[in-house]
PDB file of N, CA and C in Angstrom:
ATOM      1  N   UNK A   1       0.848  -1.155   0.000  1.00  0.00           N
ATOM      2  CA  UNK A   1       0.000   0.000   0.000  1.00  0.00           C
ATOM      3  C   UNK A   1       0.908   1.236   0.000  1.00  0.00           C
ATOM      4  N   UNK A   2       0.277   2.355  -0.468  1.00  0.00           N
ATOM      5  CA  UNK A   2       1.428   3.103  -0.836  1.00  0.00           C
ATOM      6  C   UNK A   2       0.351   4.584  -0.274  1.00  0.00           C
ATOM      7  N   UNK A   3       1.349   5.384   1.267  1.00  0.00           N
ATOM      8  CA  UNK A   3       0.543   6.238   1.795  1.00  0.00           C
ATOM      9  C   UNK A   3       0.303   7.523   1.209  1.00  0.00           C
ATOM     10  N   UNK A   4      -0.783   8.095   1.539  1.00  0.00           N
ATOM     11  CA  UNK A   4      -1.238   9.485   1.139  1.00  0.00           C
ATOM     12  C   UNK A   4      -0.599  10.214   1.733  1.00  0.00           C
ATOM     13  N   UNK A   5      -0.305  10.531   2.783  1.00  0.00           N
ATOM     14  CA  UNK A   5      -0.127  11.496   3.736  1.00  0.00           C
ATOM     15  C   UNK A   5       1.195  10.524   4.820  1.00  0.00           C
ATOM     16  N   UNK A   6       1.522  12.004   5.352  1.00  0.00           N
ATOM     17  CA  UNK A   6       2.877  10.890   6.475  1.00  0.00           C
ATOM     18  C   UNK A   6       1.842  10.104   7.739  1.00  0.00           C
ATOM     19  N   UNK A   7       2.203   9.263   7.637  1.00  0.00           N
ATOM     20  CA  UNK A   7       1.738   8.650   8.668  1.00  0.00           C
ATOM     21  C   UNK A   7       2.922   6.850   9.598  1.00  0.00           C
ATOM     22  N   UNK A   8       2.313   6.921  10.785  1.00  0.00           N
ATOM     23  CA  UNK A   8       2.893   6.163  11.886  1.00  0.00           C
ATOM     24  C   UNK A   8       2.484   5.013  11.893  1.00  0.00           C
ATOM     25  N   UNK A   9       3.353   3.694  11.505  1.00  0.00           N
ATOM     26  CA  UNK A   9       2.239   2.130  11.434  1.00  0.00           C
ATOM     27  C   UNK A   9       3.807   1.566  12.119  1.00  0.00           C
ATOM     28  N   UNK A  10       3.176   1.142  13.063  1.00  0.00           N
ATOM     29  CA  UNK A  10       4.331   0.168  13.599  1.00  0.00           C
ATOM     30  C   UNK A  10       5.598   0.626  14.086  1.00  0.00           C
ATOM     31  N   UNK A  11       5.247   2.067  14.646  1.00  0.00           N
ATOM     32  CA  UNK A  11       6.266   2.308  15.490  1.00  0.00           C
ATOM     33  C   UNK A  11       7.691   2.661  14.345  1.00  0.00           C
ATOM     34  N   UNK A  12       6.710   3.526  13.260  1.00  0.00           N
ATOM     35  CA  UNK A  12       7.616   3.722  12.036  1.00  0.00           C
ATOM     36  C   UNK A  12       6.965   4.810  11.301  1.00  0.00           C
ATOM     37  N   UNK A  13       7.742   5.705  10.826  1.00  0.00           N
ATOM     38  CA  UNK A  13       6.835   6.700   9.996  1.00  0.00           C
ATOM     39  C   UNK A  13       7.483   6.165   8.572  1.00  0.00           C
ATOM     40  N   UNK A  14       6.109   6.614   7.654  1.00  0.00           N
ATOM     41  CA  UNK A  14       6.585   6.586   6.481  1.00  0.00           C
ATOM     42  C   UNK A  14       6.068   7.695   5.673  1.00  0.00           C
ATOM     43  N   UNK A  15       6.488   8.191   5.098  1.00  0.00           N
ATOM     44  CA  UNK A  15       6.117   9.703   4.259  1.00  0.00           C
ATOM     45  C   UNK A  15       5.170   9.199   2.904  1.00  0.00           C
ATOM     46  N   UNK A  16       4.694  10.588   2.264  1.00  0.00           N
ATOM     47  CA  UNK A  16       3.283  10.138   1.680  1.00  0.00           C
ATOM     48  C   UNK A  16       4.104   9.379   0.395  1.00  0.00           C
ATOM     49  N   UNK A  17       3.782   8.784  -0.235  1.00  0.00           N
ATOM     50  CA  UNK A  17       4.204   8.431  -1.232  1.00  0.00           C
ATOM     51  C   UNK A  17       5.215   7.047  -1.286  1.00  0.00           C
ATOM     52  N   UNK A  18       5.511   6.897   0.123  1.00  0.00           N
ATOM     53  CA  UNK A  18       6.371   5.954   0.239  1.00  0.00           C
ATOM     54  C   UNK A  18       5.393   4.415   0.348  1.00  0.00           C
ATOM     55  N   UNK A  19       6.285   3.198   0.154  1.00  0.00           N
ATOM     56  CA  UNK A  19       5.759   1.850   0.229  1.00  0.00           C
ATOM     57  C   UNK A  19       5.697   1.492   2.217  1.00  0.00           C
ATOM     58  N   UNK A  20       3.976   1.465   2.108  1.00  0.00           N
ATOM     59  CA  UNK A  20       3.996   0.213   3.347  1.00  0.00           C
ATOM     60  C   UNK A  20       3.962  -0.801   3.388  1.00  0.00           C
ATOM     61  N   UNK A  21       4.619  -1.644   4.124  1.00  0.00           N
ATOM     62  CA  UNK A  21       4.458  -3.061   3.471  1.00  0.00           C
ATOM     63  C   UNK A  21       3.027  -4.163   4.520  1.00  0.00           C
ATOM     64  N   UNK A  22       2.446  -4.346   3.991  1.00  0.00           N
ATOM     65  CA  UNK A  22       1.609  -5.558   4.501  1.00  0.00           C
ATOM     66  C   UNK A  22       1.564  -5.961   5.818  1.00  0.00           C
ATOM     67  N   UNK A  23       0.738  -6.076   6.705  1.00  0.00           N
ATOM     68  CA  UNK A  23       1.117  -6.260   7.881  1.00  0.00           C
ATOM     69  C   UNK A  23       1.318  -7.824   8.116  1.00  0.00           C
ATOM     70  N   UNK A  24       2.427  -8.172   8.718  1.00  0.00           N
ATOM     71  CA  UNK A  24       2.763  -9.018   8.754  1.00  0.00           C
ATOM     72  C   UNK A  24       2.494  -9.917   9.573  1.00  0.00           C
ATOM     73  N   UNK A  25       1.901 -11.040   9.142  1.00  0.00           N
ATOM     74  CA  UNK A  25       1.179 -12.239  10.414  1.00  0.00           C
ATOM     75  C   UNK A  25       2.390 -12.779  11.403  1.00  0.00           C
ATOM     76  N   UNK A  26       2.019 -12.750  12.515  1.00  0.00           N
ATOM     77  CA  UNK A  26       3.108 -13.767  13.447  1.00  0.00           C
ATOM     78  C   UNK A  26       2.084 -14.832  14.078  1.00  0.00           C
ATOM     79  N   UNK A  27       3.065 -16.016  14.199  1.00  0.00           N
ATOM     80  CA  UNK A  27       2.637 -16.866  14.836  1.00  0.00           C
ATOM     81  C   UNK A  27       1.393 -16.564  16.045  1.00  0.00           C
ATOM     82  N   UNK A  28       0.637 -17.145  16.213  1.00  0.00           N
ATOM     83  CA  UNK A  28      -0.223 -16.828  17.957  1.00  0.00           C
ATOM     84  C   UNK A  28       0.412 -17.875  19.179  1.00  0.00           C
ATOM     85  N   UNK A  29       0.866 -17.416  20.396  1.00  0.00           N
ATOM     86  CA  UNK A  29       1.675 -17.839  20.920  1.00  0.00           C
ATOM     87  C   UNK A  29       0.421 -19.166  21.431  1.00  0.00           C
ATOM     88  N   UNK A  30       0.248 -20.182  21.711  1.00  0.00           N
ATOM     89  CA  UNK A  30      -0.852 -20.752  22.102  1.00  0.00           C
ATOM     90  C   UNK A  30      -0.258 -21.718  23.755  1.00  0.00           C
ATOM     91  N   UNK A  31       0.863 -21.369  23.922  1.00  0.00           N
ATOM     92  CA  UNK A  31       1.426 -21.830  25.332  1.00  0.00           C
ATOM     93  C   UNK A  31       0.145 -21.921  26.435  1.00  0.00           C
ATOM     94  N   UNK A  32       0.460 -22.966  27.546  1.00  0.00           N
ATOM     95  CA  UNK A  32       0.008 -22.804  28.179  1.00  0.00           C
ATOM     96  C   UNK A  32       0.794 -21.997  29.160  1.00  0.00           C
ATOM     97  N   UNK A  33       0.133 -20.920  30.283  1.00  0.00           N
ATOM     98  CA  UNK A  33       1.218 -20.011  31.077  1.00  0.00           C
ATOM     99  C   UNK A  33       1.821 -20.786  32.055  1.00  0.00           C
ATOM    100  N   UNK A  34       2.775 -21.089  33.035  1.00  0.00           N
ATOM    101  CA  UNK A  34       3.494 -22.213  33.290  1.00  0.00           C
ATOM    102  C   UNK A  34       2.744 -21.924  35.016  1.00  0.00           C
ATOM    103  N   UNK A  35       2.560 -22.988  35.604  1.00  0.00           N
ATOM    104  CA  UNK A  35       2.509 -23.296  36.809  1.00  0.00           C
ATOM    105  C   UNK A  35       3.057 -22.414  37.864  1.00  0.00           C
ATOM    106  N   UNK A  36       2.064 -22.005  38.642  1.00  0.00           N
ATOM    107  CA  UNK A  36       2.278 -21.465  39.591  1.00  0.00           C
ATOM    108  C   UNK A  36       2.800 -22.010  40.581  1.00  0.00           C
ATOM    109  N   UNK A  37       3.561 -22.196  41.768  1.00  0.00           N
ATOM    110  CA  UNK A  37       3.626 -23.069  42.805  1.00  0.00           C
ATOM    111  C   UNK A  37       2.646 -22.493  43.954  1.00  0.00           C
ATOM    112  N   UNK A  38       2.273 -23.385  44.388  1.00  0.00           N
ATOM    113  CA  UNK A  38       0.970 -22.779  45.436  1.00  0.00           C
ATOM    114  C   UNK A  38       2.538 -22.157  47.270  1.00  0.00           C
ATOM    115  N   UNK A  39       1.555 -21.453  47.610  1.00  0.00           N
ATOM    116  CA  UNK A  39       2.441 -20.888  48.252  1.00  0.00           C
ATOM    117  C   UNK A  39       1.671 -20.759  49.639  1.00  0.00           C
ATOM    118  N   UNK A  40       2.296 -21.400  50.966  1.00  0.00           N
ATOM    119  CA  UNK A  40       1.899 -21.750  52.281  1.00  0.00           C
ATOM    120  C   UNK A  40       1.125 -20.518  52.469  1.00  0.00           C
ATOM    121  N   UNK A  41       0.052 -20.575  53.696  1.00  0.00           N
ATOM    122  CA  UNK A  41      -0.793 -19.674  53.976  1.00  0.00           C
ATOM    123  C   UNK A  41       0.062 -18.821  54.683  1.00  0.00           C
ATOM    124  N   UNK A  42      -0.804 -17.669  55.291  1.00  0.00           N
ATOM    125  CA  UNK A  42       0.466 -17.295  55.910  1.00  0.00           C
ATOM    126  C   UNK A  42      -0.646 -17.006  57.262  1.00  0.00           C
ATOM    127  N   UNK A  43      -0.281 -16.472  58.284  1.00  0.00           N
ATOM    128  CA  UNK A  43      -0.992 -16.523  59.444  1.00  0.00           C
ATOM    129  C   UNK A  43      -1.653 -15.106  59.330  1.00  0.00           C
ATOM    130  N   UNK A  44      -2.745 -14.495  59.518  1.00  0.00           N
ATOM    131  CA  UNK A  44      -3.507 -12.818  59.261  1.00  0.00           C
ATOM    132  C   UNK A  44      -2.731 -12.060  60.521  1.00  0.00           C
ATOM    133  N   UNK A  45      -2.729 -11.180  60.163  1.00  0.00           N
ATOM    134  CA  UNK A  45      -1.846  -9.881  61.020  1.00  0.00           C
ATOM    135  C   UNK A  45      -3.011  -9.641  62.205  1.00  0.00           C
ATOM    136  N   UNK A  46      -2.120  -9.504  63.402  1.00  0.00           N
ATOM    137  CA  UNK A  46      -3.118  -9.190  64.582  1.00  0.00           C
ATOM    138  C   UNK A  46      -3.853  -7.940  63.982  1.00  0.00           C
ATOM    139  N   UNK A  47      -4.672  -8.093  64.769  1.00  0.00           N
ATOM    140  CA  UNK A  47      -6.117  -6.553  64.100  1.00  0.00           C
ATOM    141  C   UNK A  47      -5.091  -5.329  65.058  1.00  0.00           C
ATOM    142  N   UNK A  48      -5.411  -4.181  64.394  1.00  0.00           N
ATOM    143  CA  UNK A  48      -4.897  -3.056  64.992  1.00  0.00           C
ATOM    144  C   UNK A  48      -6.440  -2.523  66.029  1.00  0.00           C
ATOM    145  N   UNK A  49      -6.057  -1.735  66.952  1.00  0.00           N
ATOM    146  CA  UNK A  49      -6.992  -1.078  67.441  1.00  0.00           C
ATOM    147  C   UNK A  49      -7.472   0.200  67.095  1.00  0.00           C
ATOM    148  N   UNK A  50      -8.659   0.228  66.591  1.00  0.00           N
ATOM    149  CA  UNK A  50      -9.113   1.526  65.819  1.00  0.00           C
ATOM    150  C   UNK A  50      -8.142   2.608  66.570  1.00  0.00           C
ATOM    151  N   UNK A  51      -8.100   3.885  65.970  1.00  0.00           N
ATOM    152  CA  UNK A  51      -7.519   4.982  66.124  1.00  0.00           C
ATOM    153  C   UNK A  51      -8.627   6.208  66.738  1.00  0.00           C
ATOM    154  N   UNK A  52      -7.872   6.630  67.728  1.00  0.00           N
ATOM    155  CA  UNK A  52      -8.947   7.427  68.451  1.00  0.00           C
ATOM    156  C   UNK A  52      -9.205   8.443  67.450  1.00  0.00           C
ATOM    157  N   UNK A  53     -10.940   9.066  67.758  1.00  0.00           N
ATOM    158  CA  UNK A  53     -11.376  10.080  66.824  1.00  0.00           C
ATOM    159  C   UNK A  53     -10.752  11.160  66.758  1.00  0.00           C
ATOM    160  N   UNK A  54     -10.771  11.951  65.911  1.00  0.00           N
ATOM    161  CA  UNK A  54     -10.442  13.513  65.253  1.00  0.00           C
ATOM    162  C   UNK A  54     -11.475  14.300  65.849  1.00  0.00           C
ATOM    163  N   UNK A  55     -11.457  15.420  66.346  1.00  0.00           N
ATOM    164  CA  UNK A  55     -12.119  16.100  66.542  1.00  0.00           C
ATOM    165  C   UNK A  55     -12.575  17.125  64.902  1.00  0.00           C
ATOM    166  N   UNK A  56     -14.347  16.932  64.554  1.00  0.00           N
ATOM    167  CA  UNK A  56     -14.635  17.744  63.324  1.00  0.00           C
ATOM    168  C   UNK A  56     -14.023  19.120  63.400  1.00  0.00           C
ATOM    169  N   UNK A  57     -13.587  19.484  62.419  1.00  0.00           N
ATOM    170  CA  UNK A  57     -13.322  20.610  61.798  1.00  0.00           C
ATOM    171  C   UNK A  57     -14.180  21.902  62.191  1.00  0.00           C
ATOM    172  N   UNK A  58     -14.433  23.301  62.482  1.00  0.00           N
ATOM    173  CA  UNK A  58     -14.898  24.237  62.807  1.00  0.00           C
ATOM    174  C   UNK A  58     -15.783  24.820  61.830  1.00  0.00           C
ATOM    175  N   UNK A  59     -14.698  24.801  60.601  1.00  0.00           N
ATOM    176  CA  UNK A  59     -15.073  25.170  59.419  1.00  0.00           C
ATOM    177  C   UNK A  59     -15.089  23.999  57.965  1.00  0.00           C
ATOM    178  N   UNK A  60     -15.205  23.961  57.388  1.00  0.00           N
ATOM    179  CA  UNK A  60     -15.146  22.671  55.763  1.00  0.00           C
ATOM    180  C   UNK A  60     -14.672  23.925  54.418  1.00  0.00           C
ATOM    181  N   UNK A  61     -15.146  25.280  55.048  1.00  0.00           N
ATOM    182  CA  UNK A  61     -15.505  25.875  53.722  1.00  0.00           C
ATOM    183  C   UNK A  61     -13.782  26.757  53.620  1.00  0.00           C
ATOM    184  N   UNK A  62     -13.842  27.139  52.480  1.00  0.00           N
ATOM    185  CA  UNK A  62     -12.386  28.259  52.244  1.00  0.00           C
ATOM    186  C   UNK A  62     -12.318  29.285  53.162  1.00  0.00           C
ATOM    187  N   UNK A  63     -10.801  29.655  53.073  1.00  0.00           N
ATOM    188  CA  UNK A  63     -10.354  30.707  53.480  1.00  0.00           C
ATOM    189  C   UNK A  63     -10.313  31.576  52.681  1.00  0.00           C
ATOM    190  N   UNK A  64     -10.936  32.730  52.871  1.00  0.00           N
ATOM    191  CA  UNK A  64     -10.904  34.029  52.132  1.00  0.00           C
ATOM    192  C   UNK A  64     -10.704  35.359  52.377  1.00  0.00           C
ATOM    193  N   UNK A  65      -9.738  36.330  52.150  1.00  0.00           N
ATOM    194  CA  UNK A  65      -8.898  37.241  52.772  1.00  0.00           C
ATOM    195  C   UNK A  65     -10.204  38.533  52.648  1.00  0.00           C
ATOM    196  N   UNK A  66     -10.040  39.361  53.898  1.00  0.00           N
ATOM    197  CA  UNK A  66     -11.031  39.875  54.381  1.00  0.00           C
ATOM    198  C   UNK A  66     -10.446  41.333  53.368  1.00  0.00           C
ATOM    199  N   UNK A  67     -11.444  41.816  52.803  1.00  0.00           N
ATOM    200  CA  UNK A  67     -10.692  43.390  52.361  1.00  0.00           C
ATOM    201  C   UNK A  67     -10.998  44.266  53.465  1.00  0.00           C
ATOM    202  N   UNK A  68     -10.233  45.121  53.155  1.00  0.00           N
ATOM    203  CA  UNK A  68      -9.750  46.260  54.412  1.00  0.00           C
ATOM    204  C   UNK A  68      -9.994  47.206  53.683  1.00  0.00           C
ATOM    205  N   UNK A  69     -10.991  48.239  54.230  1.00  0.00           N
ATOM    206  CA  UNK A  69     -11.614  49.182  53.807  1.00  0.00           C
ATOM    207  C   UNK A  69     -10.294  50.465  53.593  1.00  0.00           C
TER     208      UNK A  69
END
């Protein structure tokens, strides 16, 4: 195929007028993915003790600079 305009195929530019070539088939990998080994449990982490509360906030809203007459 032979491009109109510059353009990017495959991590390649080719300018207008130049030859692209065919996209090229590769194999399909059809492996199976290899075995995991199973891996011992492990024992759960002691629980933490909640964290004492925050006291709410006064305000939520912005700070905004007062004009001075």
């Amino acid at each position: 195929m032979i491009a109109t305009h510059n353009i990017k195929v495959n991590g390649r530019w080719y300018r207008a007028g130049e030859e692209i070539p065919e996209k090229e088939e590769t194999p399909k990998k059809t492996e199976k993915p290899a075995e995991v080994p199973e891996v011992p449990a492990m024992e759960e982490p002691a629980k933490e003790e909640p964290k004492a509360e925050t006291k709410a906030r006064a305000s939520s809203g912005t700070r905004r600079k007062k004009i001075s007459e």
